[in-house]
PDB file of N, CA and C in Angstrom:
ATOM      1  N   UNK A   1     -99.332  -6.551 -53.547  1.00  0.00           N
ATOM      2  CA  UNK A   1     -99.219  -5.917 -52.263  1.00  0.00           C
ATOM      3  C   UNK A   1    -100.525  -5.152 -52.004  1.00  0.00           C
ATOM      4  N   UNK A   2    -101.323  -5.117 -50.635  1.00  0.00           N
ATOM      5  CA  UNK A   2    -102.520  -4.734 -50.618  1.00  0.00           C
ATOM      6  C   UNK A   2    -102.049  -2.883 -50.348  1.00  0.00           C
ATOM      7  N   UNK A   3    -103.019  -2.308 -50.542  1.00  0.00           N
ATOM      8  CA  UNK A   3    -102.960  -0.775 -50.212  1.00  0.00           C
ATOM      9  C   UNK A   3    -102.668  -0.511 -49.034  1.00  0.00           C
ATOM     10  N   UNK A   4    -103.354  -1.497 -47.846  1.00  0.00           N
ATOM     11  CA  UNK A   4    -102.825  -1.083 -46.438  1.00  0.00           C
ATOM     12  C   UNK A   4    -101.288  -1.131 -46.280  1.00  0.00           C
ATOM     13  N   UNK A   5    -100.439  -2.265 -46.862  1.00  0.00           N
ATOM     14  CA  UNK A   5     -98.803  -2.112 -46.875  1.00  0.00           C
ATOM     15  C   UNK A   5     -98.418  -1.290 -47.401  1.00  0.00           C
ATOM     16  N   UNK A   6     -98.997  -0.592 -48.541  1.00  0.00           N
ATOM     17  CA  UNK A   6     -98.532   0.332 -49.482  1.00  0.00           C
ATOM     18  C   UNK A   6     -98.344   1.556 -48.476  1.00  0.00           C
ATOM     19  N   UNK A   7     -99.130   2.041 -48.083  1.00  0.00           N
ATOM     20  CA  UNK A   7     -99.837   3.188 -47.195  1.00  0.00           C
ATOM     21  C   UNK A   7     -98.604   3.353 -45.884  1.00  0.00           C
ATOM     22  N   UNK A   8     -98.875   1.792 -45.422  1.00  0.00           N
ATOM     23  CA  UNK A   8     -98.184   2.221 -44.611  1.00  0.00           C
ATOM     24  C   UNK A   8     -96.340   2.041 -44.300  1.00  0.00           C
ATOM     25  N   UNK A   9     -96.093   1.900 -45.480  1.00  0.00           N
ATOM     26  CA  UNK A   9     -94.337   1.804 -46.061  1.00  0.00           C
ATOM     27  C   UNK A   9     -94.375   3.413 -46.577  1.00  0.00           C
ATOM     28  N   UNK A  10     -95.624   4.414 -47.213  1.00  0.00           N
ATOM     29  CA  UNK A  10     -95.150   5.580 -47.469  1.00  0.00           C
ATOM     30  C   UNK A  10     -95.031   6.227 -46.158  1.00  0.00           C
ATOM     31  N   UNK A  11     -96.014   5.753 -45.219  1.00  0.00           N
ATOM     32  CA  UNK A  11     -95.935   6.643 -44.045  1.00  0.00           C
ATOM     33  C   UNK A  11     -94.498   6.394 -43.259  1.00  0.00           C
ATOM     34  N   UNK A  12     -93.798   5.443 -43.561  1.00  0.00           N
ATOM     35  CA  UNK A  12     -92.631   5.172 -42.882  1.00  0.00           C
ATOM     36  C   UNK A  12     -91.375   5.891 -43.846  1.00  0.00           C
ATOM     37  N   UNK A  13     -91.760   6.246 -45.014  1.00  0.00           N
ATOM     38  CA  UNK A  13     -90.951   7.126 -46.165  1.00  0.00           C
ATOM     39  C   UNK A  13     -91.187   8.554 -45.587  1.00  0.00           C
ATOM     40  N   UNK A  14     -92.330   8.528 -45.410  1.00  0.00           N
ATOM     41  CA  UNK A  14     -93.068  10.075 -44.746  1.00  0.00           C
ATOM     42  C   UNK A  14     -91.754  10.619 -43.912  1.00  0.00           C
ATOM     43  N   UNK A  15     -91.730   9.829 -42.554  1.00  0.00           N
ATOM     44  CA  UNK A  15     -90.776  10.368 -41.851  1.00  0.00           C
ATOM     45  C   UNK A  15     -89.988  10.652 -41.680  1.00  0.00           C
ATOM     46  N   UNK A  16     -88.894  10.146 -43.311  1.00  0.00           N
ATOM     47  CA  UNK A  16     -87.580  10.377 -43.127  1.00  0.00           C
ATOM     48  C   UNK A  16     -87.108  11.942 -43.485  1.00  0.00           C
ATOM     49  N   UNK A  17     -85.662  12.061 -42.880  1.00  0.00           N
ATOM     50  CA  UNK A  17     -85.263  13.206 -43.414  1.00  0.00           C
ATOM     51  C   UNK A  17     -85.489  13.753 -44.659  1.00  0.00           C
ATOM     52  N   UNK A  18     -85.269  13.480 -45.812  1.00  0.00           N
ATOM     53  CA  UNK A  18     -85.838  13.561 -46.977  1.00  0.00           C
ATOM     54  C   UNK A  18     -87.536  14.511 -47.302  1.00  0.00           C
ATOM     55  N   UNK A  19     -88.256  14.155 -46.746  1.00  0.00           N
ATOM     56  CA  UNK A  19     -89.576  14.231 -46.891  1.00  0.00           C
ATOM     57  C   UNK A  19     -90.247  15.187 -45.634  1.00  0.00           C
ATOM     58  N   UNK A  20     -89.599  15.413 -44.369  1.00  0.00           N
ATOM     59  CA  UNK A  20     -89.653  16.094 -43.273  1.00  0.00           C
ATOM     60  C   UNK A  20     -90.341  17.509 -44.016  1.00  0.00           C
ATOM     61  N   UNK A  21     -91.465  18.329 -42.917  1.00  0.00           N
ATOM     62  CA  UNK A  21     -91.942  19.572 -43.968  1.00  0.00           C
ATOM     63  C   UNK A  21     -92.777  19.147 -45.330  1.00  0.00           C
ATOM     64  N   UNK A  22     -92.448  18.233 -46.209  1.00  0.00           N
ATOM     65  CA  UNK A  22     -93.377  17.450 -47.264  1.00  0.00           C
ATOM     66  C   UNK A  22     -94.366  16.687 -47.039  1.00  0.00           C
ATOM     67  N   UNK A  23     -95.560  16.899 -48.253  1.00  0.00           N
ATOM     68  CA  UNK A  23     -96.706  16.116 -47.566  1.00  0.00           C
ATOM     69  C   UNK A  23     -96.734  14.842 -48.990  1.00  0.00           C
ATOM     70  N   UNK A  24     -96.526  13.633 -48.628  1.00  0.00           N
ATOM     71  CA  UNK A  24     -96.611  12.597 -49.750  1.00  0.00           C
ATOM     72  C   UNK A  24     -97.368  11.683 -49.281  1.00  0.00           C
ATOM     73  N   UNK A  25     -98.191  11.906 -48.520  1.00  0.00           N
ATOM     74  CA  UNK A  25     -99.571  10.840 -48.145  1.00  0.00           C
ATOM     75  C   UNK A  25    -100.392  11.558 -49.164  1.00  0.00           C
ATOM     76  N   UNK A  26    -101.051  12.811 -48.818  1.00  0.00           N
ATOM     77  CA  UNK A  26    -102.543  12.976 -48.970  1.00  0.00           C
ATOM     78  C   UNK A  26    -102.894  12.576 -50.893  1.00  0.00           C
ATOM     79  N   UNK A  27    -101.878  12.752 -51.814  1.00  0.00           N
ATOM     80  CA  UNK A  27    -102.088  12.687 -53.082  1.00  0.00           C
ATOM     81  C   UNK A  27    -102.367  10.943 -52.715  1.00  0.00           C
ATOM     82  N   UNK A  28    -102.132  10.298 -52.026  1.00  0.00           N
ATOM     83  CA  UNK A  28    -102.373   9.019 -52.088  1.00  0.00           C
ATOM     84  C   UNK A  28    -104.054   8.427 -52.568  1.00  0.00           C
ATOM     85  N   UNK A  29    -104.797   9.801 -51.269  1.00  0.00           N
ATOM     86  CA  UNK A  29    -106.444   9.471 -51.844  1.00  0.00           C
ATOM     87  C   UNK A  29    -107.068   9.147 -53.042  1.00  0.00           C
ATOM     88  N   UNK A  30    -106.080   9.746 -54.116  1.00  0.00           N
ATOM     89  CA  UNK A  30    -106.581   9.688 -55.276  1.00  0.00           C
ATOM     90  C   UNK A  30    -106.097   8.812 -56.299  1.00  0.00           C
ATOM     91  N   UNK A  31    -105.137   7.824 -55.932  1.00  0.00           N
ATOM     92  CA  UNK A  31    -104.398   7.174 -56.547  1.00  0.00           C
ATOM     93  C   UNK A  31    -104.932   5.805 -56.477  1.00  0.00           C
ATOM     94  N   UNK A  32    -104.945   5.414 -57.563  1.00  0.00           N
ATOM     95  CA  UNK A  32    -105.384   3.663 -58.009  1.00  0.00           C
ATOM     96  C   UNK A  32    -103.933   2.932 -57.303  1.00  0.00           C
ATOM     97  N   UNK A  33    -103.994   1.685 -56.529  1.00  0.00           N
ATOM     98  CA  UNK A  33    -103.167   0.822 -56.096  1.00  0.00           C
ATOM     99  C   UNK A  33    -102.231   0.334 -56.978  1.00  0.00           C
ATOM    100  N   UNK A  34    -101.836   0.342 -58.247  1.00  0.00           N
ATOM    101  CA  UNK A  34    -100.800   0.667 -59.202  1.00  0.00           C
ATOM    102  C   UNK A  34    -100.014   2.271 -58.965  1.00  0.00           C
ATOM    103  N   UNK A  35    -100.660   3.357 -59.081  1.00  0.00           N
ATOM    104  CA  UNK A  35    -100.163   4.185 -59.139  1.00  0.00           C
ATOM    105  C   UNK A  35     -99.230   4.466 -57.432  1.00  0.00           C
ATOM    106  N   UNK A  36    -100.519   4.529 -56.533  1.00  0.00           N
ATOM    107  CA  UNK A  36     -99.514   4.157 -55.328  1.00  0.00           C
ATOM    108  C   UNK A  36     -98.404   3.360 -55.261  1.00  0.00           C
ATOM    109  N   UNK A  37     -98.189   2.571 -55.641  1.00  0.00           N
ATOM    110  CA  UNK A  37     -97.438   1.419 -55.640  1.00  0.00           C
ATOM    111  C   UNK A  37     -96.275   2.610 -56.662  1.00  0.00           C
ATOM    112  N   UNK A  38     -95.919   2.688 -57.198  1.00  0.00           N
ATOM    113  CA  UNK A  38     -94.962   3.436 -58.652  1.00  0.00           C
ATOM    114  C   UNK A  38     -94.974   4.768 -57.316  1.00  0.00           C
ATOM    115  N   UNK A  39     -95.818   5.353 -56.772  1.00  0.00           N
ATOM    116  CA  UNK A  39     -95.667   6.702 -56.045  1.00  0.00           C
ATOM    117  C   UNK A  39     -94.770   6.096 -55.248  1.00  0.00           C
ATOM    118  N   UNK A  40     -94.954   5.538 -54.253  1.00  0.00           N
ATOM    119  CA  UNK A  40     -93.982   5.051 -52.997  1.00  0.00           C
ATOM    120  C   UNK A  40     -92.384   4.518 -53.926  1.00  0.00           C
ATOM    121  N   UNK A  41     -92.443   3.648 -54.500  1.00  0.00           N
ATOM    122  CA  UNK A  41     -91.106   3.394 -55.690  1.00  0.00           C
ATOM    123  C   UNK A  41     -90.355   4.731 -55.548  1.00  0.00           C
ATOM    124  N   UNK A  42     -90.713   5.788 -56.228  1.00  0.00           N
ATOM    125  CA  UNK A  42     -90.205   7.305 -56.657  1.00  0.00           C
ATOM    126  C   UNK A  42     -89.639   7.503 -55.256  1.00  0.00           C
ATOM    127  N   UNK A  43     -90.553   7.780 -54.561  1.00  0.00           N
ATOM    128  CA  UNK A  43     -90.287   8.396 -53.305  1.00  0.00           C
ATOM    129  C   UNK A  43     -89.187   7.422 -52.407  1.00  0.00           C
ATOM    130  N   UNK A  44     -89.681   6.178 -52.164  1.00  0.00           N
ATOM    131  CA  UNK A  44     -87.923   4.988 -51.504  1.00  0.00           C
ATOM    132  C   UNK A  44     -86.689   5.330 -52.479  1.00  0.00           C
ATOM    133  N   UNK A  45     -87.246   5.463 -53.712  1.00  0.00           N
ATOM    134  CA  UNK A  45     -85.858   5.817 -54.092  1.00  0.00           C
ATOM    135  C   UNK A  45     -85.087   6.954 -54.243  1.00  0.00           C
ATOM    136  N   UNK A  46     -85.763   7.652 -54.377  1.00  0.00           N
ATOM    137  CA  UNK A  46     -85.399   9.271 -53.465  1.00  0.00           C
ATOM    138  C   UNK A  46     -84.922   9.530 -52.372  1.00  0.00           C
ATOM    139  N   UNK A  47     -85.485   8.991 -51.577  1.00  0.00           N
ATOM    140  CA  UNK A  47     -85.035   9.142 -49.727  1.00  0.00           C
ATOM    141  C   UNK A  47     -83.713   7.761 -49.805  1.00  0.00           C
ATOM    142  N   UNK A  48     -83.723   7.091 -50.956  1.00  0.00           N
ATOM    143  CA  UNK A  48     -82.248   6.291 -50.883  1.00  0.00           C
ATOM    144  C   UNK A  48     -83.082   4.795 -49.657  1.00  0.00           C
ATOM    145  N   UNK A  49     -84.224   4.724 -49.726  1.00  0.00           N
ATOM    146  CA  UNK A  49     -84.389   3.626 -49.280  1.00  0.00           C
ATOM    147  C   UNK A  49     -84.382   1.949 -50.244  1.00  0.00           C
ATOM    148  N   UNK A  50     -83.771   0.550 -49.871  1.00  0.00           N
ATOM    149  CA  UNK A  50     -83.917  -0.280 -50.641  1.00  0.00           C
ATOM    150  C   UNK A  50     -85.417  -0.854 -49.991  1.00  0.00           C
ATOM    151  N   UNK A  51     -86.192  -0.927 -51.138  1.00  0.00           N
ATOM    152  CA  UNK A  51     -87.654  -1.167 -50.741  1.00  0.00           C
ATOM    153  C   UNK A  51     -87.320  -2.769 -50.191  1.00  0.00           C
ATOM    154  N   UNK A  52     -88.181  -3.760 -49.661  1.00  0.00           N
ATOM    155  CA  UNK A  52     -88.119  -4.861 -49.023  1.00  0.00           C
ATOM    156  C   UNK A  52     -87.978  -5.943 -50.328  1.00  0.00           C
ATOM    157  N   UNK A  53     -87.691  -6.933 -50.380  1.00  0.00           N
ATOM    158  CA  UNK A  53     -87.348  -7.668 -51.541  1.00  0.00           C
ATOM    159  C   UNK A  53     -86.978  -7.286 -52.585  1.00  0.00           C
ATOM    160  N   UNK A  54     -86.072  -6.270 -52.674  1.00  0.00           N
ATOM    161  CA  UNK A  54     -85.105  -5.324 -53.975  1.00  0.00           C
ATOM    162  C   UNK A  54     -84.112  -6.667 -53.786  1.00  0.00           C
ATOM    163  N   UNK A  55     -83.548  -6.931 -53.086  1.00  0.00           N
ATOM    164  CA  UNK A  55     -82.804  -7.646 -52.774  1.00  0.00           C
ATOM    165  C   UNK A  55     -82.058  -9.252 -53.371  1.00  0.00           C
ATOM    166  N   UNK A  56     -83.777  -9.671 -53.242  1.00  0.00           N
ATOM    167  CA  UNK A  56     -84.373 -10.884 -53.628  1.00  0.00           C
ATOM    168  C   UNK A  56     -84.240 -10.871 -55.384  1.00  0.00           C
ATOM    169  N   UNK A  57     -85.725  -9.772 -55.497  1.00  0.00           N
ATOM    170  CA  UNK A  57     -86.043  -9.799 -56.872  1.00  0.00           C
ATOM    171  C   UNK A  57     -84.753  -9.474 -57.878  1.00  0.00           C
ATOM    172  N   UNK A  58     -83.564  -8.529 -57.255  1.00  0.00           N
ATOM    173  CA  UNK A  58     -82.597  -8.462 -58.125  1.00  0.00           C
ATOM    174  C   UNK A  58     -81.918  -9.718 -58.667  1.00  0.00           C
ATOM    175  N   UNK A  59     -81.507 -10.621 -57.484  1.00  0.00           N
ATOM    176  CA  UNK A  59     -81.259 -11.815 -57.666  1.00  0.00           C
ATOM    177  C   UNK A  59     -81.926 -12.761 -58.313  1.00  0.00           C
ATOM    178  N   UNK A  60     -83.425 -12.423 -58.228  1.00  0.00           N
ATOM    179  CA  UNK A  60     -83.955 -13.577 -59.267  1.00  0.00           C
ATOM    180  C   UNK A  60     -83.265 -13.195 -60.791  1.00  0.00           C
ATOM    181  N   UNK A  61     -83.409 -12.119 -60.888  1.00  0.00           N
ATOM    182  CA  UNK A  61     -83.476 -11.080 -62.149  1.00  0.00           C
ATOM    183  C   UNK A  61     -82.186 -11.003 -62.618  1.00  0.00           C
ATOM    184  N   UNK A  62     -81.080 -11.528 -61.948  1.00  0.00           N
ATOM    185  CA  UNK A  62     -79.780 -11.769 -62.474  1.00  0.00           C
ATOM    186  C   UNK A  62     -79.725 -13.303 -62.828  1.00  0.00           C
ATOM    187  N   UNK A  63     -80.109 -14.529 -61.764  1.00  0.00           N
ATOM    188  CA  UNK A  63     -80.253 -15.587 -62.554  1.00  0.00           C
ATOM    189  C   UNK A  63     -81.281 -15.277 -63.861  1.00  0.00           C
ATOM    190  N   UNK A  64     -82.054 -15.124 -63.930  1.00  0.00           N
ATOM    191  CA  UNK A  64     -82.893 -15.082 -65.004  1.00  0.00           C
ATOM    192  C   UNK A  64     -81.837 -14.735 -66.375  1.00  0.00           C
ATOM    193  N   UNK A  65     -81.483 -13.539 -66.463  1.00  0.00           N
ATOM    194  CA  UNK A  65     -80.656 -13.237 -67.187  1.00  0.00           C
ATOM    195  C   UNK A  65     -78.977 -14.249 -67.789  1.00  0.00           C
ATOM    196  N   UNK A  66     -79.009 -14.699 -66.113  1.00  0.00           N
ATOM    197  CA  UNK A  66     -77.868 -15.764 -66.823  1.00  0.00           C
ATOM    198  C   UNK A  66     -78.484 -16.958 -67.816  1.00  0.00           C
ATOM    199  N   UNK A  67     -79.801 -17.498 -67.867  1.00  0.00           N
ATOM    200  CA  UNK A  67     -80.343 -18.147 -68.572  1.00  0.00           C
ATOM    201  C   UNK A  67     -80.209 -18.074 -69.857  1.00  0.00           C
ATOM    202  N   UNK A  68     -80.199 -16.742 -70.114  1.00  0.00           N
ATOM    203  CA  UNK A  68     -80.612 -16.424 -72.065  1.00  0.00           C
ATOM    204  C   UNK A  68     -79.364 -16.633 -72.259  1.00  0.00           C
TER     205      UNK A  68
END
């Protein structure tokens, strides 16, 4: 996922009730595109958001498991 999606899925985390009054962009400046990526994670799952292909990847991740 490039940094511009990253960025701008926190800024859409930004707004929710949850985070209202909180600032969880600006630590972004300093963050390597892994760490962003794990920052926004914390934070969707905090504010109780299912990030976009949670959905999917769970499902791969349960067939997978039926395999072994």
């Amino acid at each position: 996922m490039t940094r511009l999606v990253l960025l701008q899925r926190l800024k859409e985390v930004q707004q929710m009730p949850r985070y209202q009054g909180r600032d969880i962009m600006t630590i972004s400046a300093v963050l390597s595109n892994q760490a962003l990526a794990r920052h926004l994670e914390v934070c969707e799952q905090a504010a109780g958001v299912v990030p976009p292909f949670a959905t999917t990847a769970g499902k791969v991740q349960q067939a997978q498991q039926g395999t072994r």
